[in-house]
C-alpha atoms as a PDB file:
ATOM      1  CA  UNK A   1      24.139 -28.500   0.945  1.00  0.00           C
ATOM      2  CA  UNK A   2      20.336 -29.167   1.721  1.00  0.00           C
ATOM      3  CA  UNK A   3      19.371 -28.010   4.875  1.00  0.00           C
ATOM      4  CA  UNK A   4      17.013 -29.565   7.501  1.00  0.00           C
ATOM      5  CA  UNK A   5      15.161 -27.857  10.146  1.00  0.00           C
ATOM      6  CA  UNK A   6      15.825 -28.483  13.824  1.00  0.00           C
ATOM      7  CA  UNK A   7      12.602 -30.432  15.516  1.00  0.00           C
ATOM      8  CA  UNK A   8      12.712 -27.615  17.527  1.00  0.00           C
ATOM      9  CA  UNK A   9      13.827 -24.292  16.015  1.00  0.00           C
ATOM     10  CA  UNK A  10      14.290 -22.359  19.421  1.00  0.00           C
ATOM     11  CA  UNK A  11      16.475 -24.904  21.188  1.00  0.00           C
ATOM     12  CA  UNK A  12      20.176 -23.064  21.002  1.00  0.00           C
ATOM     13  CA  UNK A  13      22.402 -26.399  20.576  1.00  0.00           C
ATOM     14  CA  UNK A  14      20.293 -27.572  17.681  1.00  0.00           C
ATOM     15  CA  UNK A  15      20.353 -24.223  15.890  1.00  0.00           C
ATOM     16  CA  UNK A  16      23.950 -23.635  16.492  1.00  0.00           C
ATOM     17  CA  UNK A  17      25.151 -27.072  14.814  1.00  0.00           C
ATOM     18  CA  UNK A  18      22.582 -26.282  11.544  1.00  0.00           C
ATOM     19  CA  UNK A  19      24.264 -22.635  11.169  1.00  0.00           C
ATOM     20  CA  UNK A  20      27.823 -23.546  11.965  1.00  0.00           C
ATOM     21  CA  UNK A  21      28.015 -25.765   9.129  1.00  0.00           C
ATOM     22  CA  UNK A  22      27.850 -23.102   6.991  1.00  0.00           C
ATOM     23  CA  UNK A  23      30.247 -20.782   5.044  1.00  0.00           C
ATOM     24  CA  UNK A  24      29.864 -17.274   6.233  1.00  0.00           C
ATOM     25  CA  UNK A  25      28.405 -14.733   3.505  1.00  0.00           C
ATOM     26  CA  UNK A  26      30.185 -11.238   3.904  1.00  0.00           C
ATOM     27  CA  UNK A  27      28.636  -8.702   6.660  1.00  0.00           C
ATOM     28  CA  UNK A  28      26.510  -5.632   5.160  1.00  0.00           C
ATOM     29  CA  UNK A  29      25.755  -4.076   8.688  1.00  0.00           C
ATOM     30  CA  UNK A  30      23.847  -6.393  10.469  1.00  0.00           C
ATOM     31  CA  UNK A  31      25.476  -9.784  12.054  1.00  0.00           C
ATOM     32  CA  UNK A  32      24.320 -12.549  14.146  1.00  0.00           C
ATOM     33  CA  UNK A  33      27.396 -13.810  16.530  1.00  0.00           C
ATOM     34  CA  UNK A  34      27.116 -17.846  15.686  1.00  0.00           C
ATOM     35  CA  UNK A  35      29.460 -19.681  18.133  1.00  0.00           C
ATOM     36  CA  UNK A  36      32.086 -16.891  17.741  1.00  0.00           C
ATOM     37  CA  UNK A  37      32.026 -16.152  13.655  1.00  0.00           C
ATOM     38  CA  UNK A  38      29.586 -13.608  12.870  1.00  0.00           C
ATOM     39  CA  UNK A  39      27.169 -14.072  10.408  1.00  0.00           C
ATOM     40  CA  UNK A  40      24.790 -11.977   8.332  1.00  0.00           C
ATOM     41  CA  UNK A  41      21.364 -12.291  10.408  1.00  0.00           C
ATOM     42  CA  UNK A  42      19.145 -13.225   7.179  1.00  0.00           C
ATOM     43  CA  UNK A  43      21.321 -15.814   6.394  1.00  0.00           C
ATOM     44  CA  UNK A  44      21.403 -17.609   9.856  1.00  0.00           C
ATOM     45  CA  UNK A  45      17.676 -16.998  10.366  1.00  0.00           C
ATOM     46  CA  UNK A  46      16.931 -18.998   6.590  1.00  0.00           C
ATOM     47  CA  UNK A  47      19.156 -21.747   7.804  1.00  0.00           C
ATOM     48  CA  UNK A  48      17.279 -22.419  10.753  1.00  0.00           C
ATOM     49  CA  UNK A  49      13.491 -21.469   9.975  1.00  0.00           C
ATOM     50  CA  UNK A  50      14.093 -22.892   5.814  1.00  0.00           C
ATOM     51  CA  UNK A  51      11.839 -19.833   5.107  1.00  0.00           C
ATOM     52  CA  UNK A  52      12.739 -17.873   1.520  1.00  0.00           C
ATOM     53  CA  UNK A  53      14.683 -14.955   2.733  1.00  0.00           C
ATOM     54  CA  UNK A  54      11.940 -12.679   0.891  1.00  0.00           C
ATOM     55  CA  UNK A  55       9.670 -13.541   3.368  1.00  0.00           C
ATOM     56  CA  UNK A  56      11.076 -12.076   6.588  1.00  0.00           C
ATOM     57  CA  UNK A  57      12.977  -8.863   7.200  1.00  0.00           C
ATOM     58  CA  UNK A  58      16.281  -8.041   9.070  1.00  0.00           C
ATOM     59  CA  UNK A  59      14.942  -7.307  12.155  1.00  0.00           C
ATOM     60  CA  UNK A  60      12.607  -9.772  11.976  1.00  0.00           C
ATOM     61  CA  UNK A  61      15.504 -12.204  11.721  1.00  0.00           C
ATOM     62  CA  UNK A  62      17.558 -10.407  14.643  1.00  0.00           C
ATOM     63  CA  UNK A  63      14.676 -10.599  16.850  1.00  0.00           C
ATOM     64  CA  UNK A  64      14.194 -14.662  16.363  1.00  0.00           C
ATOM     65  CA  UNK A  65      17.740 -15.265  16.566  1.00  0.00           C
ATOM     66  CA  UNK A  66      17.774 -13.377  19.894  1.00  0.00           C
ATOM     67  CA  UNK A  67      15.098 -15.100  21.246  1.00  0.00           C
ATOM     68  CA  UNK A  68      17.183 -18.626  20.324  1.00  0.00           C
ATOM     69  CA  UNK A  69      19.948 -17.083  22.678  1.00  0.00           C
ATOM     70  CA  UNK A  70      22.079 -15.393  20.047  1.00  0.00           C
ATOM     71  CA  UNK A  71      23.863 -12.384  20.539  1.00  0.00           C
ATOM     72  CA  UNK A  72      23.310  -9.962  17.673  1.00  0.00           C
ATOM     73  CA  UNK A  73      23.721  -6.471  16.337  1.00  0.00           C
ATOM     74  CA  UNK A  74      20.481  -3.979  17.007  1.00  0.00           C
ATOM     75  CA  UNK A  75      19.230  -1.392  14.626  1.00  0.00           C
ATOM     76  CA  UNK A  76      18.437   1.814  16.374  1.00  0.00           C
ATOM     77  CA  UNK A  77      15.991   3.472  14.245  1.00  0.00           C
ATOM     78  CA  UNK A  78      16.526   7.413  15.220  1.00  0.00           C
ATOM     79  CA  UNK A  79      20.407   7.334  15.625  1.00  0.00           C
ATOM     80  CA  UNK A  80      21.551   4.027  13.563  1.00  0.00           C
ATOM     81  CA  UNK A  81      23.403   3.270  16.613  1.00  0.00           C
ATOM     82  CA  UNK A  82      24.250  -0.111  17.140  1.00  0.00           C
ATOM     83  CA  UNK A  83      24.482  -2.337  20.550  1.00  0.00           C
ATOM     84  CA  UNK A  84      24.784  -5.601  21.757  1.00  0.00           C
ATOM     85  CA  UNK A  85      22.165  -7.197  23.346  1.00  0.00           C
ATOM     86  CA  UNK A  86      21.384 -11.088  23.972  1.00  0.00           C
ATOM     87  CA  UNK A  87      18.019 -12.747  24.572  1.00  0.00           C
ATOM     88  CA  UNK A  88      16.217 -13.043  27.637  1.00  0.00           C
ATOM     89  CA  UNK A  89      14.007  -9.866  28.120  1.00  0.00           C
ATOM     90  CA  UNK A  90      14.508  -8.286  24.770  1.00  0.00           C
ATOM     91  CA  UNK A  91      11.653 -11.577  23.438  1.00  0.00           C
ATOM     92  CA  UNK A  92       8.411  -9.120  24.257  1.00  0.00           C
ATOM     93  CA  UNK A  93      10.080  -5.386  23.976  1.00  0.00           C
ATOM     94  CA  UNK A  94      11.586  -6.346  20.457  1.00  0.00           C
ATOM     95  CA  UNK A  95       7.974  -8.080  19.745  1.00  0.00           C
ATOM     96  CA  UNK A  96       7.254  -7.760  15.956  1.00  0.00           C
ATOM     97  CA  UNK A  97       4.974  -4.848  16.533  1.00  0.00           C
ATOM     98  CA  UNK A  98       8.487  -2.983  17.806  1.00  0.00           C
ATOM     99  CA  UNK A  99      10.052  -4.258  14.598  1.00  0.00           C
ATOM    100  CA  UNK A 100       7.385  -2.938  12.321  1.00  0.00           C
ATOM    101  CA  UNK A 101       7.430   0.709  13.898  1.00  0.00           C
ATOM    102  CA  UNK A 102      11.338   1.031  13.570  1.00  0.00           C
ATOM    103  CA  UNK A 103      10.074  -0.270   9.806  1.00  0.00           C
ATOM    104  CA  UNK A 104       7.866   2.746   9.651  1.00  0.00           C
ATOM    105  CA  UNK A 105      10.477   4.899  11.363  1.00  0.00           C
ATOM    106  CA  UNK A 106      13.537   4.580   8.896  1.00  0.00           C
ATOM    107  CA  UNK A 107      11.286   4.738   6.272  1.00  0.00           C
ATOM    108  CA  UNK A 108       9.802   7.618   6.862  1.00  0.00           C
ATOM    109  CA  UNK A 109      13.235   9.349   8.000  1.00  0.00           C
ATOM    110  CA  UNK A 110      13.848   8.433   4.453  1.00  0.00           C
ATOM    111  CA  UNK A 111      11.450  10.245   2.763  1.00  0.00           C
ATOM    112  CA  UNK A 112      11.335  13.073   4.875  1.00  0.00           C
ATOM    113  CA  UNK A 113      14.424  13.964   4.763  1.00  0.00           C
ATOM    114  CA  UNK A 114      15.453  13.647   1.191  1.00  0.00           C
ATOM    115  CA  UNK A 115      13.073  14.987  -1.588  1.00  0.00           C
ATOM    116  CA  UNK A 116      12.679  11.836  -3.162  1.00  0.00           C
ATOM    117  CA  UNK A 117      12.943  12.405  -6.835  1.00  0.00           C
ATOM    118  CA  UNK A 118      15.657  14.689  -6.429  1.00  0.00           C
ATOM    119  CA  UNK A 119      17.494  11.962  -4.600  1.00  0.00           C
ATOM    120  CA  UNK A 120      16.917   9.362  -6.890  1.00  0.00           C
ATOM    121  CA  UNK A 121      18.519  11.974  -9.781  1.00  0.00           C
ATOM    122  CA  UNK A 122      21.573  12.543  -7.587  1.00  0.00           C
ATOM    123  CA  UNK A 123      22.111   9.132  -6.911  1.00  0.00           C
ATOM    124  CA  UNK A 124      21.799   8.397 -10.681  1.00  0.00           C
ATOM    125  CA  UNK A 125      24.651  10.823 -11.218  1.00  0.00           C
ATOM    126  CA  UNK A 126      26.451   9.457  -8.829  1.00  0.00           C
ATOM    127  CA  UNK A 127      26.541   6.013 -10.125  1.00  0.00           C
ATOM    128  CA  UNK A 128      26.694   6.911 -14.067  1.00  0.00           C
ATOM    129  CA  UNK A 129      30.787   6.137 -14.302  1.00  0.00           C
ATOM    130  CA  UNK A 130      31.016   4.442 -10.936  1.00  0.00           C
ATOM    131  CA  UNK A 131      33.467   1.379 -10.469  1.00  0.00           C
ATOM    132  CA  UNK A 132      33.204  -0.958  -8.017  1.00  0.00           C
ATOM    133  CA  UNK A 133      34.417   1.356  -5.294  1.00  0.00           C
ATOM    134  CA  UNK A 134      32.181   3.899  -6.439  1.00  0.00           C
ATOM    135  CA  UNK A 135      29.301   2.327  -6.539  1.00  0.00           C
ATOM    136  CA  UNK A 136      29.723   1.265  -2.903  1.00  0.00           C
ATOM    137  CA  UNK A 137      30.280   4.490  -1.824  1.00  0.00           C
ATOM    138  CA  UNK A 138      27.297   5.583  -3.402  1.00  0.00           C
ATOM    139  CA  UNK A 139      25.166   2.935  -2.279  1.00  0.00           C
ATOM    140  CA  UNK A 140      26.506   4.537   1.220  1.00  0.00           C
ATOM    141  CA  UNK A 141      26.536   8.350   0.892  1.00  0.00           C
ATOM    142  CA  UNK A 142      22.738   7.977  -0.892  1.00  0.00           C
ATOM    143  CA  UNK A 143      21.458   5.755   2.661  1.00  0.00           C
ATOM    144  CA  UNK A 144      20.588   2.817   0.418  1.00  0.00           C
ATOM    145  CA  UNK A 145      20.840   0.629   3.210  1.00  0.00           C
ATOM    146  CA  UNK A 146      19.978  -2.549   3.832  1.00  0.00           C
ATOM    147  CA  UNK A 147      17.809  -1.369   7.083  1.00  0.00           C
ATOM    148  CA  UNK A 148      15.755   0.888   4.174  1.00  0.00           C
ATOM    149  CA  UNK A 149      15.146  -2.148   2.120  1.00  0.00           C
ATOM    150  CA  UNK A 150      13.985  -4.078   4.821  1.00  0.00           C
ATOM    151  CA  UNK A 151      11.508  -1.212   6.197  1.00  0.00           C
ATOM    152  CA  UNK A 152       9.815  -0.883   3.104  1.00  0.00           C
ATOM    153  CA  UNK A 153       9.391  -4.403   2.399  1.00  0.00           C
ATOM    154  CA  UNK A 154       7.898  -4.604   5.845  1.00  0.00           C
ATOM    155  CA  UNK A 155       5.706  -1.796   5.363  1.00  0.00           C
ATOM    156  CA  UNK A 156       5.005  -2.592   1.875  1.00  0.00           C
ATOM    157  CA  UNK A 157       3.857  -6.540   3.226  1.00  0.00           C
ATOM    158  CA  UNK A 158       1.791  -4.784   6.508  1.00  0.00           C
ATOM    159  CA  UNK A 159       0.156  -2.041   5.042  1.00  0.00           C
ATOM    160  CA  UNK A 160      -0.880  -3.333   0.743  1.00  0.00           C
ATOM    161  CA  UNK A 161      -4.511  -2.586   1.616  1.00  0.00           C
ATOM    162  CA  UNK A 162      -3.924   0.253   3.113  1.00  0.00           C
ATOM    163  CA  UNK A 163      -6.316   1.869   0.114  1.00  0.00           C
ATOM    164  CA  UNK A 164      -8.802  -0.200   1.430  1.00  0.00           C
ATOM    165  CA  UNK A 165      -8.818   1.224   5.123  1.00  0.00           C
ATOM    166  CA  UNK A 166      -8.693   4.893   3.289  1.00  0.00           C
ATOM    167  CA  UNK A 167     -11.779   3.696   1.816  1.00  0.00           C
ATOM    168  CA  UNK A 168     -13.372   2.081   4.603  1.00  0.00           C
ATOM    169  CA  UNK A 169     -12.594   5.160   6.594  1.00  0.00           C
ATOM    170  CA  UNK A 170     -14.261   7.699   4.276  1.00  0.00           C
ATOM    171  CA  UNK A 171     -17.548   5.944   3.714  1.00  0.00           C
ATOM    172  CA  UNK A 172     -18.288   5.153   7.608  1.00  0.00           C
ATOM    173  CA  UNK A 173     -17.225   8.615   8.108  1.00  0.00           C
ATOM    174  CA  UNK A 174     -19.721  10.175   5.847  1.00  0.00           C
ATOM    175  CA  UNK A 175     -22.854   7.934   6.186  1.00  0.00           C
ATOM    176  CA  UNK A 176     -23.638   9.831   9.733  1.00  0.00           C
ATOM    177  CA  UNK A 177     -23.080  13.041   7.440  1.00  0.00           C
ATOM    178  CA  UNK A 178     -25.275  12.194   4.844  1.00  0.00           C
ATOM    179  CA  UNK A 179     -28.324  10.199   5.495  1.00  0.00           C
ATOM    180  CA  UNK A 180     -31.386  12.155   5.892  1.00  0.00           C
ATOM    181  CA  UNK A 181     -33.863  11.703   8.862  1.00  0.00           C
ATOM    182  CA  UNK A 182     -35.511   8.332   8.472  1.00  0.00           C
ATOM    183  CA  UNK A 183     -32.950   6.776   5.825  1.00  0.00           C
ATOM    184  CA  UNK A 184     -31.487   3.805   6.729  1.00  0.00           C
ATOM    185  CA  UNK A 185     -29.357   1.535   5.110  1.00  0.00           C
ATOM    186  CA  UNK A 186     -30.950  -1.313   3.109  1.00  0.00           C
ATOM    187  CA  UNK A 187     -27.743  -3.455   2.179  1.00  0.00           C
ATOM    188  CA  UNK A 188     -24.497  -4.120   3.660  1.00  0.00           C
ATOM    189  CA  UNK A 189     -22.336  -1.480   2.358  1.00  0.00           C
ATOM    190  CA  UNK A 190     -18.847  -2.067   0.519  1.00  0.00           C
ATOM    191  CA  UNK A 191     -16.664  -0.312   2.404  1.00  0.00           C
ATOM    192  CA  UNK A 192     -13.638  -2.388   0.696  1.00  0.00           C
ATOM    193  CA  UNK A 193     -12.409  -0.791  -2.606  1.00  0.00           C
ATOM    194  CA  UNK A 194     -14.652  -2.851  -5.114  1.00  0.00           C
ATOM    195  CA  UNK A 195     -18.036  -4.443  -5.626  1.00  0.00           C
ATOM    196  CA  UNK A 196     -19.029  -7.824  -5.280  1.00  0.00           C
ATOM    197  CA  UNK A 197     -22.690  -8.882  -7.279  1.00  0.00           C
ATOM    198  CA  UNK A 198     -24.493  -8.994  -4.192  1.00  0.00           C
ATOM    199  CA  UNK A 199     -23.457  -5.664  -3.023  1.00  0.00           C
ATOM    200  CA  UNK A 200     -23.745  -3.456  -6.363  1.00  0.00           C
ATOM    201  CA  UNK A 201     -22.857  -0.276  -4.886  1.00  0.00           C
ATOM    202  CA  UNK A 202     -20.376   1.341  -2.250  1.00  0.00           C
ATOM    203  CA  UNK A 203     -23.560   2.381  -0.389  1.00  0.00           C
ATOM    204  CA  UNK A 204     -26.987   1.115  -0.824  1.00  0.00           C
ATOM    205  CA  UNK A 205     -30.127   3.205   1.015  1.00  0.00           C
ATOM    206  CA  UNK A 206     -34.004   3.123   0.911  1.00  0.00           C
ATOM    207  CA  UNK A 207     -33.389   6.534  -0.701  1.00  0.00           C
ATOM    208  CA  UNK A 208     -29.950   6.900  -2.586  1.00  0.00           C
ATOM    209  CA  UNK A 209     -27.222   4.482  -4.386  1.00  0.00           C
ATOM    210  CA  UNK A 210     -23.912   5.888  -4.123  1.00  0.00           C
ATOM    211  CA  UNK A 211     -20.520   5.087  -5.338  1.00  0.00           C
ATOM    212  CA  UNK A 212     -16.766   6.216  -3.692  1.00  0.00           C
ATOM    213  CA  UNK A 213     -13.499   7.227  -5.076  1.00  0.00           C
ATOM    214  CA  UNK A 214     -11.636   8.376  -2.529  1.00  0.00           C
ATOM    215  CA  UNK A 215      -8.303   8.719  -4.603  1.00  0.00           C
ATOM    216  CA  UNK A 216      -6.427  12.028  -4.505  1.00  0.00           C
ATOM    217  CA  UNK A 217      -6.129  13.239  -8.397  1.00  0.00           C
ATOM    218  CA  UNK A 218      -2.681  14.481  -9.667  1.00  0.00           C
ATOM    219  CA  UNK A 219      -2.931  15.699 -12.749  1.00  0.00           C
ATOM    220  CA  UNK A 220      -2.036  12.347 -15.284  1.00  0.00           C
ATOM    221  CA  UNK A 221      -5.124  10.039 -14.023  1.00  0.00           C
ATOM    222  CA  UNK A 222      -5.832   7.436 -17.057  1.00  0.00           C
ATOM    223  CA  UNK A 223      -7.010   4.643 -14.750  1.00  0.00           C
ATOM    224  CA  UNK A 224      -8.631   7.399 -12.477  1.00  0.00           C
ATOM    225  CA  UNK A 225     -10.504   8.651 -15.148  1.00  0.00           C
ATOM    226  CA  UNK A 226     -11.734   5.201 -16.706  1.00  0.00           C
ATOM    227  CA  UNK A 227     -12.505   3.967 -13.261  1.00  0.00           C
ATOM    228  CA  UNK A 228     -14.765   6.635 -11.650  1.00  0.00           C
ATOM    229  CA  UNK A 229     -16.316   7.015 -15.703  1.00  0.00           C
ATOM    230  CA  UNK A 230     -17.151   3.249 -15.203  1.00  0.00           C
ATOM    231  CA  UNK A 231     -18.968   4.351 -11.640  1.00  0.00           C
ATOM    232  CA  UNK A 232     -20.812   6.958 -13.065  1.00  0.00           C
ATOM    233  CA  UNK A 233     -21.876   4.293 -15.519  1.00  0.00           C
ATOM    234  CA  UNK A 234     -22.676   2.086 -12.940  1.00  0.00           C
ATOM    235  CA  UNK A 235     -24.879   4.398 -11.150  1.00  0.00           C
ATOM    236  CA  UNK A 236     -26.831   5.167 -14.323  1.00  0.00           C
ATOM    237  CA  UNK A 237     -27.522   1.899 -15.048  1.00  0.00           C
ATOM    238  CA  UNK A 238     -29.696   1.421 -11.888  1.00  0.00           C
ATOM    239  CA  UNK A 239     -33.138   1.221 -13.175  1.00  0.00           C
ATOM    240  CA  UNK A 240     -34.656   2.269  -9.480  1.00  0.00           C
ATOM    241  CA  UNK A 241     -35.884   5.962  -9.097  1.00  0.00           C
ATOM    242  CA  UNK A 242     -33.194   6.222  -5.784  1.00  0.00           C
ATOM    243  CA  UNK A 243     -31.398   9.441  -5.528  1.00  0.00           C
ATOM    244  CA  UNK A 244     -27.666   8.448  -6.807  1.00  0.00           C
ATOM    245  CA  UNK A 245     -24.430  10.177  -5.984  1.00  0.00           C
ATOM    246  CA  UNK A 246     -20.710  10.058  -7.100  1.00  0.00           C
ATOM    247  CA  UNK A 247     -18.446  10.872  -4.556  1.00  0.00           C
ATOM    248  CA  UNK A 248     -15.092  12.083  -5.464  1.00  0.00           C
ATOM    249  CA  UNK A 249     -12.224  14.136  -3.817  1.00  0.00           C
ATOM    250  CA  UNK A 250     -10.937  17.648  -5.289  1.00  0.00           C
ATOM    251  CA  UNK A 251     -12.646  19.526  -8.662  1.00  0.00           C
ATOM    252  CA  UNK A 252     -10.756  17.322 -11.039  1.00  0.00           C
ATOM    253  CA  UNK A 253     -12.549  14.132 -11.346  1.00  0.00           C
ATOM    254  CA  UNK A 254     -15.790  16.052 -12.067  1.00  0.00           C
ATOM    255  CA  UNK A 255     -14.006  18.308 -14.565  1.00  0.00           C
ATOM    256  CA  UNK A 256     -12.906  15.519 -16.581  1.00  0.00           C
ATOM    257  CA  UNK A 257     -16.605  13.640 -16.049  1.00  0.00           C
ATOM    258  CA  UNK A 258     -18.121  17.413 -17.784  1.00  0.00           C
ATOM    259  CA  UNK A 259     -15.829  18.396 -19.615  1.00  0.00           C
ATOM    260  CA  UNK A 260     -13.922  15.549 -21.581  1.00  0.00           C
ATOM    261  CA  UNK A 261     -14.346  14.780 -25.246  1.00  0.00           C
ATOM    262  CA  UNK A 262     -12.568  11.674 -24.769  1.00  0.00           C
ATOM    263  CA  UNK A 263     -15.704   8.612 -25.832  1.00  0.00           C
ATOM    264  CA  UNK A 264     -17.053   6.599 -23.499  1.00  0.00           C
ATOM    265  CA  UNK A 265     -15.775   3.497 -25.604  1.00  0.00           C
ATOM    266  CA  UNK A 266     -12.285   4.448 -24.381  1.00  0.00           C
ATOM    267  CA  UNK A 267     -13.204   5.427 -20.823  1.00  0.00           C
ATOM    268  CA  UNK A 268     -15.027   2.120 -20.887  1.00  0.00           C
ATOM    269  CA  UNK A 269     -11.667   0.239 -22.451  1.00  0.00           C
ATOM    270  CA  UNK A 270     -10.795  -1.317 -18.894  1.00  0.00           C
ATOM    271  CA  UNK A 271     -14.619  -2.088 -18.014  1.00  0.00           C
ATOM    272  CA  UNK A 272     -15.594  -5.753 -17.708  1.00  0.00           C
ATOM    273  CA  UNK A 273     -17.517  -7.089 -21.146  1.00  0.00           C
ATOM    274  CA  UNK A 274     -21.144  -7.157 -18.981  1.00  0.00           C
ATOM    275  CA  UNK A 275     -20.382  -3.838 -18.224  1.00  0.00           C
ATOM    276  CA  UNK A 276     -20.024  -2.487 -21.918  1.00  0.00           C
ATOM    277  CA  UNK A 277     -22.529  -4.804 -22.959  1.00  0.00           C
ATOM    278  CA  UNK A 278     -25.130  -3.024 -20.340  1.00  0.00           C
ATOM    279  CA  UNK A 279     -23.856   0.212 -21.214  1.00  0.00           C
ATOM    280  CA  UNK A 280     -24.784  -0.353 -25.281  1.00  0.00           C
ATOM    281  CA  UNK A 281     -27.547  -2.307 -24.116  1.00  0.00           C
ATOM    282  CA  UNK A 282     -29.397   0.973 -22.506  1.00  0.00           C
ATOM    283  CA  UNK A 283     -27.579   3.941 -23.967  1.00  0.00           C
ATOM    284  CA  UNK A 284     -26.287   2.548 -27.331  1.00  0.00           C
ATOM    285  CA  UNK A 285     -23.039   2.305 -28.886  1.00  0.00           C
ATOM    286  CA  UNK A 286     -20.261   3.646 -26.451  1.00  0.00           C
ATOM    287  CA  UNK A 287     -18.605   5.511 -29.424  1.00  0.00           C
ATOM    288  CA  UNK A 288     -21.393   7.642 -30.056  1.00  0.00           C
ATOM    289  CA  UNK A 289     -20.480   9.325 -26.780  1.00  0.00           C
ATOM    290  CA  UNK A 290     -17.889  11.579 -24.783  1.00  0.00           C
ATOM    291  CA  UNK A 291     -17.468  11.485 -21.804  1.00  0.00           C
ATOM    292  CA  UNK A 292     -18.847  15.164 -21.474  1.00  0.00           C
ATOM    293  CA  UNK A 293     -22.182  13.724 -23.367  1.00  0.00           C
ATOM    294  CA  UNK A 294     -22.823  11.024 -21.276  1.00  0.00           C
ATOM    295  CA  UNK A 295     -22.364  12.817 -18.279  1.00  0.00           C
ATOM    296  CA  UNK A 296     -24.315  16.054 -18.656  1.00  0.00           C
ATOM    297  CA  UNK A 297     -27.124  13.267 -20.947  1.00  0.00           C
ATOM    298  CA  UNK A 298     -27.840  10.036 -19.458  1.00  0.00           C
ATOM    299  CA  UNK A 299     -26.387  10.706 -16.484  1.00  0.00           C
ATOM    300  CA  UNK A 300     -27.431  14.080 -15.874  1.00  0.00           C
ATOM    301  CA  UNK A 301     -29.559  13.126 -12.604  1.00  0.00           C
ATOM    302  CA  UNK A 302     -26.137  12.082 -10.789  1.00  0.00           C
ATOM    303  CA  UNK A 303     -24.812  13.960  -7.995  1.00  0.00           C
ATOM    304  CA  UNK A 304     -21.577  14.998  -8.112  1.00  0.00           C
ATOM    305  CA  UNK A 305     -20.169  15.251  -5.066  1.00  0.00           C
ATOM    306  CA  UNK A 306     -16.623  16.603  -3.445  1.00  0.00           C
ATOM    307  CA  UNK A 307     -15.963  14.101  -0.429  1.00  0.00           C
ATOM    308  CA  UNK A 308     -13.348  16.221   0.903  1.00  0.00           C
ATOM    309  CA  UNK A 309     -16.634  18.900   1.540  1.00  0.00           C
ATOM    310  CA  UNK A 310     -17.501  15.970   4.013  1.00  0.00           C
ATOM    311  CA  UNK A 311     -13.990  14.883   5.124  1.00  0.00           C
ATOM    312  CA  UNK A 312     -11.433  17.980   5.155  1.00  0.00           C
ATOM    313  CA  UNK A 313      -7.839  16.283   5.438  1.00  0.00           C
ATOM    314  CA  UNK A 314      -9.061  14.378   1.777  1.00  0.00           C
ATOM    315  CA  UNK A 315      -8.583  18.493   0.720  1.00  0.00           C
ATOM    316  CA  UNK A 316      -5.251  18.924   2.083  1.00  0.00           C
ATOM    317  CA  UNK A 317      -2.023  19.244   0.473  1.00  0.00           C
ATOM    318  CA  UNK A 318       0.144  16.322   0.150  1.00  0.00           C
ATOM    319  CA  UNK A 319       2.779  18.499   1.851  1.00  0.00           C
ATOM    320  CA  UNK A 320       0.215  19.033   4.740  1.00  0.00           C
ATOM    321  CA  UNK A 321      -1.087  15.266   5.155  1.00  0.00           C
END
């Protein structure tokens, strides 16, 4: 049955007769109480907004169906307790700001209390052989809730540039640090991860060009290693006589930049066609290089630099951030 939306979506009679004419789907764990038959709060809250049910999160739909007048179930994020509550007051304290740090909060309960790949392996086990039955319990004893789903797709949706405040963060934090008495900064700088033509470099001075990559190495870096060879590129393409500096975090980026015998053709693979065409352009064919060459040749006048000399928790241990 095609669904229509109420003129308006908050009035209580309108959303009531929309919902009502619908067949219950079976409760998980959370329920919206819909003229005395309960049902699942994602479901009611589609019916009434006609939004994709990708688009919005459990709590997200308890909250608007409270604020109709509904009475619903309420996630607690530290105890999983459950309550009932109706509208009325609950509109600003359950405000979507509220929703997004119980997001954050059963999420990260989550991960900090299970070591995460170890988890996953146990769960694996458990369901290898499952039935039906077993399965379900599974899905239960592992905490695969529907509350963890939810929190990660709203923290996934609020926080996918989260990179990009990392980024921002660093470079503000070090230009104080690192200009020089009398340096000043000659062109907006790019403090979102990537370049744009009119801003050709993460930082652009009357002195220095510099470039960022602020990403914390682990050990298996392919597009690490083919992006911050492409900025080392970059800066040695500049045909000005400006100081230039490549800021990374930890020893391993420059290791690999002094080191590897890998060609520049492959670090290059990922590069745009302008970019490989500049490269050959200037320095020749990119095959005729490693890495190592290039870096300790060509681009022997680049800096090198450890950001996390600058900015100390980049340094830390994962199990210390």
């Amino acid at each position: 049955m095609e669904t229509q939306i109420p003129e308006d979506p908050t009035d209580l009679d309108a959303a009531l007769k929309l919902v009502s004419q619908v067949v219950p789907e079976p409760i998980r764990e959370h329920w919206a109480d819909i003229d005395g038959v309960r049902y699942p709060p994602k479901q009611a809250y589609q019916l009434i907004s006609n939004l994709p049910r990708s688009s919005f999160t459990s709590h997200t739909a308890l909250a608007r169906l409270r604020e109709i007048g509904f009475t619903t179930s309420i996630y607690k994020a530290k105890n999983g307790v459950q309550r009932l509550e109706t509208g009325g007051d609950l509109t600003v304290a359950l405000s979507d700001y509220t929703h997004l740090s119980a997001s954050f909060a059963t999420l990260l309960e989550f991960l900090t209390t299970n070591e995460l790949t170890k988890h996953l392996s146990s769960a694996e086990s458990a369901f290898d052989g499952s039935d039906m039955t077993g399965c379900a319990d599974a899905v239960e004893h592992f905490h695969f809730s529907e509350d963890l789903l939810d929190a990660a797709l709203a923290v996934r949706q609020h926080v996918g540039r989260l990179n990009d405040v990392i980024h921002a963060t660093v470079i503000a934090r070090c230009l104080p640090l690192i200009l020089e008495p009398g340096e000043t900064v000659t062109v907006r700088p790019s403090l979102g991860a990537g370049n744009d033509p009119s801003r050709p470099f993460d930082v652009e001075t009357d002195r220095r060009i510099a470039e960022f990559k602020v990403s914390q190495w682990k050990g298996a870096d392919t597009m690490r290693k083919r992006g911050v060879f492409a900025d080392l590129v970059h800066l040695a393409l500049d045909p000005t006589e400006r100081r230039a500096q490549l800021f990374v975090v930890g020893a391993l980026p420059k290791k690999f930049l002094v080191a590897s015998r890998s060609t520049a053709e492959w670090a290059l693979g990922r590069s745009s066609p302008h970019t490989r065409h500049r490269f050959e352009e200037k320095f020749g064919p990119a095959g005729q290089f490693t890495v190592a060459d290039f870096t300790t040749g060509p681009a022997a006048h680049i800096e090198i630099v450890d950001i996390a000399a600058l900015v100390p928790s980049l340094g830390l241990a994962d199990e210390m951030l």
